[in-house]
PDB file of N, CA and C in Angstrom:
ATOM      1  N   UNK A   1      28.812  13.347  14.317  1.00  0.00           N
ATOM      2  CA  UNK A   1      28.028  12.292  13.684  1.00  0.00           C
ATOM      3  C   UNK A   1      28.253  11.001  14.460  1.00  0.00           C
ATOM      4  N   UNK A   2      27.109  10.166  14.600  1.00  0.00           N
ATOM      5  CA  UNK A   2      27.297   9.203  15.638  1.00  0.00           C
ATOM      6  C   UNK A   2      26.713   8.257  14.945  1.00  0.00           C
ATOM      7  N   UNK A   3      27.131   7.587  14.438  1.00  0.00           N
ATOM      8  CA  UNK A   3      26.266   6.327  12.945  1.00  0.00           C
ATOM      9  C   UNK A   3      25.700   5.382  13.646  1.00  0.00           C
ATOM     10  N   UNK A   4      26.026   5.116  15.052  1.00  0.00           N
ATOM     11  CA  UNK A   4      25.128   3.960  15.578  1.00  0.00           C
ATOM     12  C   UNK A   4      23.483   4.971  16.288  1.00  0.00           C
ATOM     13  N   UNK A   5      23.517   5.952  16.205  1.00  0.00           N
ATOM     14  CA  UNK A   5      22.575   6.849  16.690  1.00  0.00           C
ATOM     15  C   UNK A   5      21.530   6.362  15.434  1.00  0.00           C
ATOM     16  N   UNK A   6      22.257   6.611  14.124  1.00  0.00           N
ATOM     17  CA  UNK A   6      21.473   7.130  12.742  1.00  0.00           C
ATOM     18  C   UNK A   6      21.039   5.743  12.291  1.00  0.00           C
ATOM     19  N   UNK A   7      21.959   4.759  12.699  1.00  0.00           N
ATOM     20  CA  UNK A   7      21.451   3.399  12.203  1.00  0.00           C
ATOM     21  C   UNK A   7      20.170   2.920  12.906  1.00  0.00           C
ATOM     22  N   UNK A   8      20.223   3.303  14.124  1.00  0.00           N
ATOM     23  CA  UNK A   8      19.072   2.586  15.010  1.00  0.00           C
ATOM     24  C   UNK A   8      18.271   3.620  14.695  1.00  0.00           C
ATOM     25  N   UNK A   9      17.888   4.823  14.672  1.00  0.00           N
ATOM     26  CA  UNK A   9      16.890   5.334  14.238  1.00  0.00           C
ATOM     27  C   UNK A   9      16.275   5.473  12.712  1.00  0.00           C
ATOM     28  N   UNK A  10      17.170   5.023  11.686  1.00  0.00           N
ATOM     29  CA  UNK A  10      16.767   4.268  10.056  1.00  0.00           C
ATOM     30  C   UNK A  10      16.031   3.443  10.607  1.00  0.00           C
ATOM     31  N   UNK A  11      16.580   2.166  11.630  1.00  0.00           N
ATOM     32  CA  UNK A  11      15.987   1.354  11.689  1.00  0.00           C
ATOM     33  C   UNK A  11      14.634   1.368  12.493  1.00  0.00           C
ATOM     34  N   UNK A  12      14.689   1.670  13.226  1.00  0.00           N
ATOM     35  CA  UNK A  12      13.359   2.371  13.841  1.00  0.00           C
ATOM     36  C   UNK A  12      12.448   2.728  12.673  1.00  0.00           C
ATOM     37  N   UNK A  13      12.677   3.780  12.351  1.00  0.00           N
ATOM     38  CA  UNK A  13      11.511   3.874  11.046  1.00  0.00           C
ATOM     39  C   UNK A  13      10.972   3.003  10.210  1.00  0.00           C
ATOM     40  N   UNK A  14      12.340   2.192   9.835  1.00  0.00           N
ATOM     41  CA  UNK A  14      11.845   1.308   8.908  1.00  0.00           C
ATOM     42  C   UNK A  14      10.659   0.141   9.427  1.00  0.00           C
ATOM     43  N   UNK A  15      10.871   0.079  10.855  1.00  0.00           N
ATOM     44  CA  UNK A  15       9.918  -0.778  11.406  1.00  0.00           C
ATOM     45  C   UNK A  15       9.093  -0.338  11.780  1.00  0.00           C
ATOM     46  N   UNK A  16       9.038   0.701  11.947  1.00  0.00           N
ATOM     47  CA  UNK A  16       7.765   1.374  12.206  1.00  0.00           C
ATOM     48  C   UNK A  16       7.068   1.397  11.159  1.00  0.00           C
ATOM     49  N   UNK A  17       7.358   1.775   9.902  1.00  0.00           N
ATOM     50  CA  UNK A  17       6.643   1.771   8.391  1.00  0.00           C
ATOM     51  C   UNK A  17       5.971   0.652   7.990  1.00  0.00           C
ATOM     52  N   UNK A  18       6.717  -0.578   8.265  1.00  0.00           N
ATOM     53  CA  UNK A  18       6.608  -1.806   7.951  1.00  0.00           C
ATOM     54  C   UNK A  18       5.397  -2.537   9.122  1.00  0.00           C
ATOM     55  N   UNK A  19       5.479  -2.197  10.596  1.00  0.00           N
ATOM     56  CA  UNK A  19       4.420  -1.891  10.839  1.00  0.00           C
ATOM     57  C   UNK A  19       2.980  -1.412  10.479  1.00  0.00           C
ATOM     58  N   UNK A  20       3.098  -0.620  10.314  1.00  0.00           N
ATOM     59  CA  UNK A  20       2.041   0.500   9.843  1.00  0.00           C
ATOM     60  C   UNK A  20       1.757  -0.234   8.585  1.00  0.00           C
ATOM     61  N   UNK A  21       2.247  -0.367   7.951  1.00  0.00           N
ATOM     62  CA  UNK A  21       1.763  -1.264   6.405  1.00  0.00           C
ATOM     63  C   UNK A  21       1.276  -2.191   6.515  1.00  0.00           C
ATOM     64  N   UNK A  22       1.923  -3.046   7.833  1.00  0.00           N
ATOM     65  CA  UNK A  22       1.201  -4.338   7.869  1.00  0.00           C
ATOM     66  C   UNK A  22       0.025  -4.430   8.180  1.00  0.00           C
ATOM     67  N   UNK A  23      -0.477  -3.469   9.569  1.00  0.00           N
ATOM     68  CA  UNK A  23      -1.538  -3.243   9.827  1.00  0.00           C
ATOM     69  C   UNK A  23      -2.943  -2.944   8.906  1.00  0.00           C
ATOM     70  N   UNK A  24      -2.309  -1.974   8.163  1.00  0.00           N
ATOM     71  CA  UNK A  24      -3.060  -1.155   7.207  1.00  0.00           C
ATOM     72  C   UNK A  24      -3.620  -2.150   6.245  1.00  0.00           C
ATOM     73  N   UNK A  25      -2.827  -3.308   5.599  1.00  0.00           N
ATOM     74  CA  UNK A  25      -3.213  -4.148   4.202  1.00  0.00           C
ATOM     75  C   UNK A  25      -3.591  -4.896   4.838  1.00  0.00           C
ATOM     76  N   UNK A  26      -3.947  -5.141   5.662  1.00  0.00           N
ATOM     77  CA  UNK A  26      -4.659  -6.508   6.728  1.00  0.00           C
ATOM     78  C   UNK A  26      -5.558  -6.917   6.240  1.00  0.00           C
ATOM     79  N   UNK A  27      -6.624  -6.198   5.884  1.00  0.00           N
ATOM     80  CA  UNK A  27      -7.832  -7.016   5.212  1.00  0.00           C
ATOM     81  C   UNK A  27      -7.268  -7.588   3.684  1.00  0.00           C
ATOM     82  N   UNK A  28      -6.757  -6.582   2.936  1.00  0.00           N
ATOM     83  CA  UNK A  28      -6.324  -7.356   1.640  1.00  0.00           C
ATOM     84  C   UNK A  28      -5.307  -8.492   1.676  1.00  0.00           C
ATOM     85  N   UNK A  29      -4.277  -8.449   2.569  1.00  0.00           N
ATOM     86  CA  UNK A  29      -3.691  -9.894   3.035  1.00  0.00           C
ATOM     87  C   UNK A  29      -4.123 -10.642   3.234  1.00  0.00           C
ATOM     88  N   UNK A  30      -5.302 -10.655   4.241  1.00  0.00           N
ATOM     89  CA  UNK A  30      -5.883 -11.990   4.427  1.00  0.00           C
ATOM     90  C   UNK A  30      -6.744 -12.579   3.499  1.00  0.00           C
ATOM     91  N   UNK A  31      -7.605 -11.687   2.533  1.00  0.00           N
ATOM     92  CA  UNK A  31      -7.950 -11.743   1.256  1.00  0.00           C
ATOM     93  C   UNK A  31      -6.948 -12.572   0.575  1.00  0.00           C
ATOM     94  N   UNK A  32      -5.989 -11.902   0.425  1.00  0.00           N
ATOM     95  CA  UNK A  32      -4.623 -12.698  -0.593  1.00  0.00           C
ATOM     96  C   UNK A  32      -4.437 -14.417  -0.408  1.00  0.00           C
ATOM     97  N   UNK A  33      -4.329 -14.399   0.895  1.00  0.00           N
ATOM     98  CA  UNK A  33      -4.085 -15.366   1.601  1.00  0.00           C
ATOM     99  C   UNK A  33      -4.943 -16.593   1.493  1.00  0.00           C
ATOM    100  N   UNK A  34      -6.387 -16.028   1.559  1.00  0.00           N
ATOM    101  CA  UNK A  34      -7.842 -17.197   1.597  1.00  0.00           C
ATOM    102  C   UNK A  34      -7.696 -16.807  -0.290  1.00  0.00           C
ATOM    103  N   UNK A  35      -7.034 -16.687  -0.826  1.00  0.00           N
ATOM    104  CA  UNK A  35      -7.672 -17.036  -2.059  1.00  0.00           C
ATOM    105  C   UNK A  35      -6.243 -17.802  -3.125  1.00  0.00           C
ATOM    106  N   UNK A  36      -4.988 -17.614  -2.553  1.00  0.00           N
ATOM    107  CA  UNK A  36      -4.193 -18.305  -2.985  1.00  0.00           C
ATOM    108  C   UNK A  36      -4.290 -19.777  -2.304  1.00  0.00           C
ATOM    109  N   UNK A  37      -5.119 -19.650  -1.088  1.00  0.00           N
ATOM    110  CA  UNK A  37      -5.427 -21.083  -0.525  1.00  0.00           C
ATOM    111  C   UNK A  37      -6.579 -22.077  -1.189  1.00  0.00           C
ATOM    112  N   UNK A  38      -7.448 -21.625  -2.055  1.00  0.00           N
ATOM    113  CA  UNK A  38      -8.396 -21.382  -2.905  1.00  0.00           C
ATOM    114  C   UNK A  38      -7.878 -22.091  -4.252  1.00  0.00           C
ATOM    115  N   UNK A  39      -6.907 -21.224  -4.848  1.00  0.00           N
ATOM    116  CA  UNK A  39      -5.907 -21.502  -5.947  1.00  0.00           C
ATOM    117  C   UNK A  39      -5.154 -23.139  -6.205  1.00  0.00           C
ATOM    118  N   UNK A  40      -4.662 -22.791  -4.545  1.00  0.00           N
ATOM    119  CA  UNK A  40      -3.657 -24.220  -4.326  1.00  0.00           C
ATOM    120  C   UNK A  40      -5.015 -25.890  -4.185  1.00  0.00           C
ATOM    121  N   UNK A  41      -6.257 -25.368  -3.899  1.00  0.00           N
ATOM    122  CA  UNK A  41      -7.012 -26.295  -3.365  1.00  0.00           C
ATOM    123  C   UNK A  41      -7.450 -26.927  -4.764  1.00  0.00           C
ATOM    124  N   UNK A  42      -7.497 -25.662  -5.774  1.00  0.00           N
ATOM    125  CA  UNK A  42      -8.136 -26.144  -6.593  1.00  0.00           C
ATOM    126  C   UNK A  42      -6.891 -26.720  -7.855  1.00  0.00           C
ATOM    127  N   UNK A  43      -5.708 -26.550  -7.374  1.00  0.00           N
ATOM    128  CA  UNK A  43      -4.563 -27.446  -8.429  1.00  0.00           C
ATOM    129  C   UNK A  43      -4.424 -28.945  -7.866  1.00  0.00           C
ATOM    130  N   UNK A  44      -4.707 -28.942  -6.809  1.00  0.00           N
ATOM    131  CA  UNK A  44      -4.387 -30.409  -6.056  1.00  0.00           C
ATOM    132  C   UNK A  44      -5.673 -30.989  -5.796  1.00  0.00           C
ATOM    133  N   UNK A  45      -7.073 -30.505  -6.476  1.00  0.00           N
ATOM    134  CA  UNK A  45      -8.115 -31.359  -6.362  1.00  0.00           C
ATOM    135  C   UNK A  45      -8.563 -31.515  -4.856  1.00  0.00           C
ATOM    136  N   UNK A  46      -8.329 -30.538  -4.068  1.00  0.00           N
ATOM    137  CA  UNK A  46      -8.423 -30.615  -2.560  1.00  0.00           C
ATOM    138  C   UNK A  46     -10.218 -30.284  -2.492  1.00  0.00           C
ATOM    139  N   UNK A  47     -10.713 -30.593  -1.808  1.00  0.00           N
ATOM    140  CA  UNK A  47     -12.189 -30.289  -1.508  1.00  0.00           C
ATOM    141  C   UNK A  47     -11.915 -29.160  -0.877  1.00  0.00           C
ATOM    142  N   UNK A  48     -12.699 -28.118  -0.983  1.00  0.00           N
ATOM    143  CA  UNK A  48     -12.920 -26.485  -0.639  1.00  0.00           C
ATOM    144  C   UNK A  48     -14.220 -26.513   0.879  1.00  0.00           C
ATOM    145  N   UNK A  49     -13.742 -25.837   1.814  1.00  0.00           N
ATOM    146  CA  UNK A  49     -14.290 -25.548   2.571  1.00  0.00           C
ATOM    147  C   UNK A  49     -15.423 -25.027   2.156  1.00  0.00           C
ATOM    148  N   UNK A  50     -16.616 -25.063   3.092  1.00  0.00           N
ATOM    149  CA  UNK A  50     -18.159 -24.307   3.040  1.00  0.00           C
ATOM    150  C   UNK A  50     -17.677 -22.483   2.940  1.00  0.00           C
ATOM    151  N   UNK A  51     -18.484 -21.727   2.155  1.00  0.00           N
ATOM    152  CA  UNK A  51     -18.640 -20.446   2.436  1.00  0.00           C
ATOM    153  C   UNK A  51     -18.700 -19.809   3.762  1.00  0.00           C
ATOM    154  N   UNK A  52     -19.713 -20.468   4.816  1.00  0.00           N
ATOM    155  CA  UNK A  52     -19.631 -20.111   5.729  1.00  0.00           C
ATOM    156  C   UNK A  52     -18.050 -20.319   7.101  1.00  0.00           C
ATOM    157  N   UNK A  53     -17.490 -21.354   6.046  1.00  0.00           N
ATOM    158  CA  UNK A  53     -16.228 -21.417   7.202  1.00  0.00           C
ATOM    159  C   UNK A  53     -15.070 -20.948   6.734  1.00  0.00           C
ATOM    160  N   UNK A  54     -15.044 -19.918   5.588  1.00  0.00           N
ATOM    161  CA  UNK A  54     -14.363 -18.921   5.629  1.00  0.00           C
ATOM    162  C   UNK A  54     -13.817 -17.700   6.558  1.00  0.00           C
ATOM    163  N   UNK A  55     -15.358 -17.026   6.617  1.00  0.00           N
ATOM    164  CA  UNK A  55     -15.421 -16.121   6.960  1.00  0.00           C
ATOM    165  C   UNK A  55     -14.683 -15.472   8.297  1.00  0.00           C
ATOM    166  N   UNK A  56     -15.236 -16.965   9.040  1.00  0.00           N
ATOM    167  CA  UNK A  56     -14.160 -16.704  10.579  1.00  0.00           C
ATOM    168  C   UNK A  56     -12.412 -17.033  10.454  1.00  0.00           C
ATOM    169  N   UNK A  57     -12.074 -17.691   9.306  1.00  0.00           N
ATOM    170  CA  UNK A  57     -10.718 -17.686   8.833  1.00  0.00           C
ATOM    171  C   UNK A  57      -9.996 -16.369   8.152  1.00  0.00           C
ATOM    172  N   UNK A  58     -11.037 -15.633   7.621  1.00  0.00           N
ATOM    173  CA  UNK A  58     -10.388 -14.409   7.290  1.00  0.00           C
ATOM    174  C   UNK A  58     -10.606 -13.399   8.624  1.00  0.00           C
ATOM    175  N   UNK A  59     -11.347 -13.635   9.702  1.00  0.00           N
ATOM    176  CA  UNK A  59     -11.137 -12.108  10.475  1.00  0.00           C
ATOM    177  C   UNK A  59     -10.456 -12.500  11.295  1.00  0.00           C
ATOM    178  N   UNK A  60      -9.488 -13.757  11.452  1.00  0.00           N
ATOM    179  CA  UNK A  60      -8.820 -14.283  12.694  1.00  0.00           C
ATOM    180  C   UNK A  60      -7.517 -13.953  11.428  1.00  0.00           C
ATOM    181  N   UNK A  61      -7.138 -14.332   9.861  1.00  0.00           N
ATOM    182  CA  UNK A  61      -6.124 -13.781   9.569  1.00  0.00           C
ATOM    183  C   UNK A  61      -5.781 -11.955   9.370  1.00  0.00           C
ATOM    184  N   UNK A  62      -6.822 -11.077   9.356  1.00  0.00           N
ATOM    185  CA  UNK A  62      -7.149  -9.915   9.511  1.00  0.00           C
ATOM    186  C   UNK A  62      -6.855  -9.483  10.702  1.00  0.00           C
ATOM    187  N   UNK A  63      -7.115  -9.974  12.197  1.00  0.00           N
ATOM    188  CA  UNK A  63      -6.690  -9.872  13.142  1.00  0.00           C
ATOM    189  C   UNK A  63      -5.101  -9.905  13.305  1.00  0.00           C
ATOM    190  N   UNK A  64      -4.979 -11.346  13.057  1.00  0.00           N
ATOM    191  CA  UNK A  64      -3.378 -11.710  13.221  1.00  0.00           C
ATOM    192  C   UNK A  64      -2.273 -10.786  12.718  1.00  0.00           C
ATOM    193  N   UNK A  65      -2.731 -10.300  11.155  1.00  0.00           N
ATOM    194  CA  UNK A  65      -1.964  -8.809  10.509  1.00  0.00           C
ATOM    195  C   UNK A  65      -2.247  -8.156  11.510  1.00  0.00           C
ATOM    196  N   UNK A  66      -3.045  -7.191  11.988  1.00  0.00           N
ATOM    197  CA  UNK A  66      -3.015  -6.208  12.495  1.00  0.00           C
ATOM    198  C   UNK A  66      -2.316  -6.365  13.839  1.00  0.00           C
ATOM    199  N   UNK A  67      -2.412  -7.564  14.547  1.00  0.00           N
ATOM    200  CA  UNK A  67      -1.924  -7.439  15.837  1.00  0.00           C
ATOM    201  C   UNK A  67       0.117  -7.617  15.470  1.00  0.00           C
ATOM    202  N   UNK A  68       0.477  -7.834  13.826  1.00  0.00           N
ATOM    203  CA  UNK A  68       1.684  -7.821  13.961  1.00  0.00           C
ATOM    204  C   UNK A  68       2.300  -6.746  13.835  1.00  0.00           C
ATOM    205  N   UNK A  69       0.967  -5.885  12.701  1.00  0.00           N
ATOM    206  CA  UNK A  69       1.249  -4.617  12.742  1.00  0.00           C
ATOM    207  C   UNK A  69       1.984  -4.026  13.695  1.00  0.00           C
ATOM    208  N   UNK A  70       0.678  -3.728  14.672  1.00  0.00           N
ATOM    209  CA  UNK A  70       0.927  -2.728  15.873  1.00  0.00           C
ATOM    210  C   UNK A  70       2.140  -3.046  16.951  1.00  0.00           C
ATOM    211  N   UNK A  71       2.700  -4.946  16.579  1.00  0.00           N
ATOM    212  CA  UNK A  71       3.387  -5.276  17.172  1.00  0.00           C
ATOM    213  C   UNK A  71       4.830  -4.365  16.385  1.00  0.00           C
ATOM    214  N   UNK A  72       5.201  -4.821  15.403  1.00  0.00           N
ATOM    215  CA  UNK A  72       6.575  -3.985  14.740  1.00  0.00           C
ATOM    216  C   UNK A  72       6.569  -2.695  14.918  1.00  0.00           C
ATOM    217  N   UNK A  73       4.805  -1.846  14.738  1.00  0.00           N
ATOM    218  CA  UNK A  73       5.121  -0.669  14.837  1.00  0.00           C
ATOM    219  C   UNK A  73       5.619  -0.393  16.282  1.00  0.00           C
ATOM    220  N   UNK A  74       5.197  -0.407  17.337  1.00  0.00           N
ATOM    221  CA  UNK A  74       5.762  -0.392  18.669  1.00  0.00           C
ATOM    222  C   UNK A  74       6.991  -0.601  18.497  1.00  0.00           C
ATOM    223  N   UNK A  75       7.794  -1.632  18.043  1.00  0.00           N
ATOM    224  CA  UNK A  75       9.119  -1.967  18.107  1.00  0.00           C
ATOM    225  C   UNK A  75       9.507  -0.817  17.123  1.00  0.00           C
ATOM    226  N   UNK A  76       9.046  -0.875  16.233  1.00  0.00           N
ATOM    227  CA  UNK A  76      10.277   0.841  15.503  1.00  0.00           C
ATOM    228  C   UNK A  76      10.180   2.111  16.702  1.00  0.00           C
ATOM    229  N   UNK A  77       9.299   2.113  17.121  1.00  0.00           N
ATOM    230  CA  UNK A  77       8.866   3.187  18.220  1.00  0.00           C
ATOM    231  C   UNK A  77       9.751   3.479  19.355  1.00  0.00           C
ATOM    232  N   UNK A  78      10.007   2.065  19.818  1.00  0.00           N
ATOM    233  CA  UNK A  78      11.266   1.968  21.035  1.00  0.00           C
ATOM    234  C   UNK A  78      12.249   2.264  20.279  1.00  0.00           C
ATOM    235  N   UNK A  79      12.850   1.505  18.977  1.00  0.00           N
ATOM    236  CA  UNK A  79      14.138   2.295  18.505  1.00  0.00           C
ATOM    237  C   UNK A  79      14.475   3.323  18.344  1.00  0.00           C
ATOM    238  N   UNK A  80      13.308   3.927  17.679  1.00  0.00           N
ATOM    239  CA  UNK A  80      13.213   5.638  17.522  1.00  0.00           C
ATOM    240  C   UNK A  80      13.628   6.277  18.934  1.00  0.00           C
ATOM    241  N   UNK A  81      12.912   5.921  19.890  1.00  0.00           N
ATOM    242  CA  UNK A  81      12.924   6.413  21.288  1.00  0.00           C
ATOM    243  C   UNK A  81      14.273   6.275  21.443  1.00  0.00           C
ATOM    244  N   UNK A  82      14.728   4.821  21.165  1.00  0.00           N
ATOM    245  CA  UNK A  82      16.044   4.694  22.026  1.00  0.00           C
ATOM    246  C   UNK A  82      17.403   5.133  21.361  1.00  0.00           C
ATOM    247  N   UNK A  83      17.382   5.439  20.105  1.00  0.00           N
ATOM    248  CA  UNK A  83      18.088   6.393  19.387  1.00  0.00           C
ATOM    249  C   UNK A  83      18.778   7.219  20.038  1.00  0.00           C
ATOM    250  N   UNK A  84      18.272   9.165  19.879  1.00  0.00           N
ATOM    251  CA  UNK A  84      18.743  10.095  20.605  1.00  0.00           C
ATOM    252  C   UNK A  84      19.641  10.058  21.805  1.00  0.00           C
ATOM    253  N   UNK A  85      18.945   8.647  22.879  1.00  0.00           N
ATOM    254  CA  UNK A  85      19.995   8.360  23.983  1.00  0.00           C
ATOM    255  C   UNK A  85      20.904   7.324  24.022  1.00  0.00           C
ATOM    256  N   UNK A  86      21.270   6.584  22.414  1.00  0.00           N
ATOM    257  CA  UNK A  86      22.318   5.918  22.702  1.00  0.00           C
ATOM    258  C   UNK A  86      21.649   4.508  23.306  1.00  0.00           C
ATOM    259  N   UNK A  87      20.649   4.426  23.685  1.00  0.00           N
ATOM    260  CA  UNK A  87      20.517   3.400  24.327  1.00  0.00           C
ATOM    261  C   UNK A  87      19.846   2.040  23.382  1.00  0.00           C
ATOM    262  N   UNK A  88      20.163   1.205  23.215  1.00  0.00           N
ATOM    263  CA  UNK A  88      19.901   0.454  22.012  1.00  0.00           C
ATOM    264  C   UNK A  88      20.681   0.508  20.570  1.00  0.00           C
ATOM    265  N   UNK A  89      21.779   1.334  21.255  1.00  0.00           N
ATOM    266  CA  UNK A  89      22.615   1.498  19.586  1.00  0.00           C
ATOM    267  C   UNK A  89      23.125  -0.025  19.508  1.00  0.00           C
ATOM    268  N   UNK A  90      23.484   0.045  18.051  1.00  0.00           N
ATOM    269  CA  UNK A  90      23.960  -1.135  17.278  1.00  0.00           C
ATOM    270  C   UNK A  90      25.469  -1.193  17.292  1.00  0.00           C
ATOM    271  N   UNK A  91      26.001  -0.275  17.865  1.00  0.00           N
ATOM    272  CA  UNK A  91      27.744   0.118  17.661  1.00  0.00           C
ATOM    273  C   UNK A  91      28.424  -0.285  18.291  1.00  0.00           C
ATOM    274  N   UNK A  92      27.512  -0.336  19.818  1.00  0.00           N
ATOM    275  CA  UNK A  92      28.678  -0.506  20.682  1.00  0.00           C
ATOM    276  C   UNK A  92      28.983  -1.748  21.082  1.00  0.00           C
ATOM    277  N   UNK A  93      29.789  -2.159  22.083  1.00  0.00           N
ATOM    278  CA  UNK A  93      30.492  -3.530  22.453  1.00  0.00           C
ATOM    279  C   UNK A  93      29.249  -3.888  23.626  1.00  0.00           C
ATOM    280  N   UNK A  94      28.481  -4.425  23.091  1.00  0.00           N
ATOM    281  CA  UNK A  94      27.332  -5.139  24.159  1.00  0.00           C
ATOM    282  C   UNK A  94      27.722  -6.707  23.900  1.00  0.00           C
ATOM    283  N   UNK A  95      27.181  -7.189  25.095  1.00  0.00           N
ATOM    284  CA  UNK A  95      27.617  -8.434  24.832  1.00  0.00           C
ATOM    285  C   UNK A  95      26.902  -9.634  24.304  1.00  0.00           C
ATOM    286  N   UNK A  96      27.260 -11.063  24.391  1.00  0.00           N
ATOM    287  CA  UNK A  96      26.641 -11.928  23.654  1.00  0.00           C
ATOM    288  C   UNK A  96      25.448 -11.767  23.562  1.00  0.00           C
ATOM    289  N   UNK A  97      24.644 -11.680  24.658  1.00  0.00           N
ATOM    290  CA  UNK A  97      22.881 -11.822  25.261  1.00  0.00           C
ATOM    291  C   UNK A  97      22.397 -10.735  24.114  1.00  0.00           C
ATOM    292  N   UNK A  98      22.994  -9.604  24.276  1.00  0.00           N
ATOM    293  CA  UNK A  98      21.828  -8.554  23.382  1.00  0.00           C
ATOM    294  C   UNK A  98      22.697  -8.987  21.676  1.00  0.00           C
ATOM    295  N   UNK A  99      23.382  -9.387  21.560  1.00  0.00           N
ATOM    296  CA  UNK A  99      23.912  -9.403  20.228  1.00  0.00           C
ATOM    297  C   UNK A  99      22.671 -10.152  19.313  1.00  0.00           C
ATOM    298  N   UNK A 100      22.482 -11.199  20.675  1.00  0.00           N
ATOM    299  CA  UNK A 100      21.563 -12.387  20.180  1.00  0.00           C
ATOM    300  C   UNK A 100      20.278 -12.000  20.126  1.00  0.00           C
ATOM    301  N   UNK A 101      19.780 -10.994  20.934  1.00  0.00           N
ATOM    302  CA  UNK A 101      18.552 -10.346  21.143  1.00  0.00           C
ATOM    303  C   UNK A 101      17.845  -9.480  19.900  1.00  0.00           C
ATOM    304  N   UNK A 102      19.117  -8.889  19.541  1.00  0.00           N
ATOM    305  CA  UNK A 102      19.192  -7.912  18.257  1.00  0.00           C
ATOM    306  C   UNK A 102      18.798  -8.786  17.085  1.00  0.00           C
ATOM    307  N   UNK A 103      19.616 -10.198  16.916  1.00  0.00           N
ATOM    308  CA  UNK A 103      19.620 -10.586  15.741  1.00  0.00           C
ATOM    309  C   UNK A 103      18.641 -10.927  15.496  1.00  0.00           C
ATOM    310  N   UNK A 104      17.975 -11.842  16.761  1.00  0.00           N
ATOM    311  CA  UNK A 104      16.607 -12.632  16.371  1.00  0.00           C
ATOM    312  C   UNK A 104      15.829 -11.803  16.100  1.00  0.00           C
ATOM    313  N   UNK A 105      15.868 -10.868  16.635  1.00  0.00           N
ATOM    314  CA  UNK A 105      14.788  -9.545  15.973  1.00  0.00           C
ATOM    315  C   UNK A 105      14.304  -9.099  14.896  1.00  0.00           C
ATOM    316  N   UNK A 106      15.917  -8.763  14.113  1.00  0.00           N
ATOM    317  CA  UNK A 106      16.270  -8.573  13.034  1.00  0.00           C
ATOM    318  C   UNK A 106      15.851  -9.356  12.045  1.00  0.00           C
ATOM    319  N   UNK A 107      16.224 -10.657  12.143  1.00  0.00           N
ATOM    320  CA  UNK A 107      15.820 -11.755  11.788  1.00  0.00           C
ATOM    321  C   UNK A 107      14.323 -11.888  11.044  1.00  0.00           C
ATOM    322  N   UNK A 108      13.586 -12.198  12.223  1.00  0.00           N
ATOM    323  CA  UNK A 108      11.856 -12.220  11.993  1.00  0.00           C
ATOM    324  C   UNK A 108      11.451 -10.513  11.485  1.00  0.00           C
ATOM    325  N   UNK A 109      12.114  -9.435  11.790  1.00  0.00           N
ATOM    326  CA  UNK A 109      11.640  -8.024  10.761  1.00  0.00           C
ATOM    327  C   UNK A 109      12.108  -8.902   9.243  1.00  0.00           C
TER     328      UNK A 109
END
């Protein structure tokens, strides 16, 4: 049993999933998104954008999900990959640079 093998490949999945989800709810996110903006406009008396200048605000936030999607999913993908060979484990004595590499990663997942 090699737990830094099993950790990076949990983790792999998990970003890969989380990926894949993100991608997937993209249109209803950005939905979510243009209408809690909607919500907030209309508690603070804010004037509401035209109908028509929505529309390009939701397929540029529809876009933006999906391109983070496919971005995390890729990244669970390399972990998965880099699993089996040890390479990218979390266990071993790597030094400052990837410690820091890992975290920020970690971090923004």
């Amino acid at each position: 049993m090699d737990l830094a093998r099993e950790w990076t490949a949990f983790s792999g999945a998990l970003v890969l999933l989380m990926g894949v989800s993100l991608a997937a709810a993209a249109k209803r996110s950005a939905s979510d998104a243009l209408s809690w903006q909607r919500q907030w406009r209309d508690a603070v008396g804010a004037p509401h954008p035209s109908r028509g200048e929505e529309e390009p605000k939701r397929r540029r936030l529809t876009a933006a999900y999906r391109l983070g999607g496919v971005f995390f999913a890729a990244a669970g993908l390399a972990l998965l990959a880099a699993a089996p060979t040890s390479r990218g484990s979390f266990g071993g004595h790597g030094g400052l640079r990837e410690a820091r590499i890992g975290g920020l990663f970690f971090l923004v997942c």
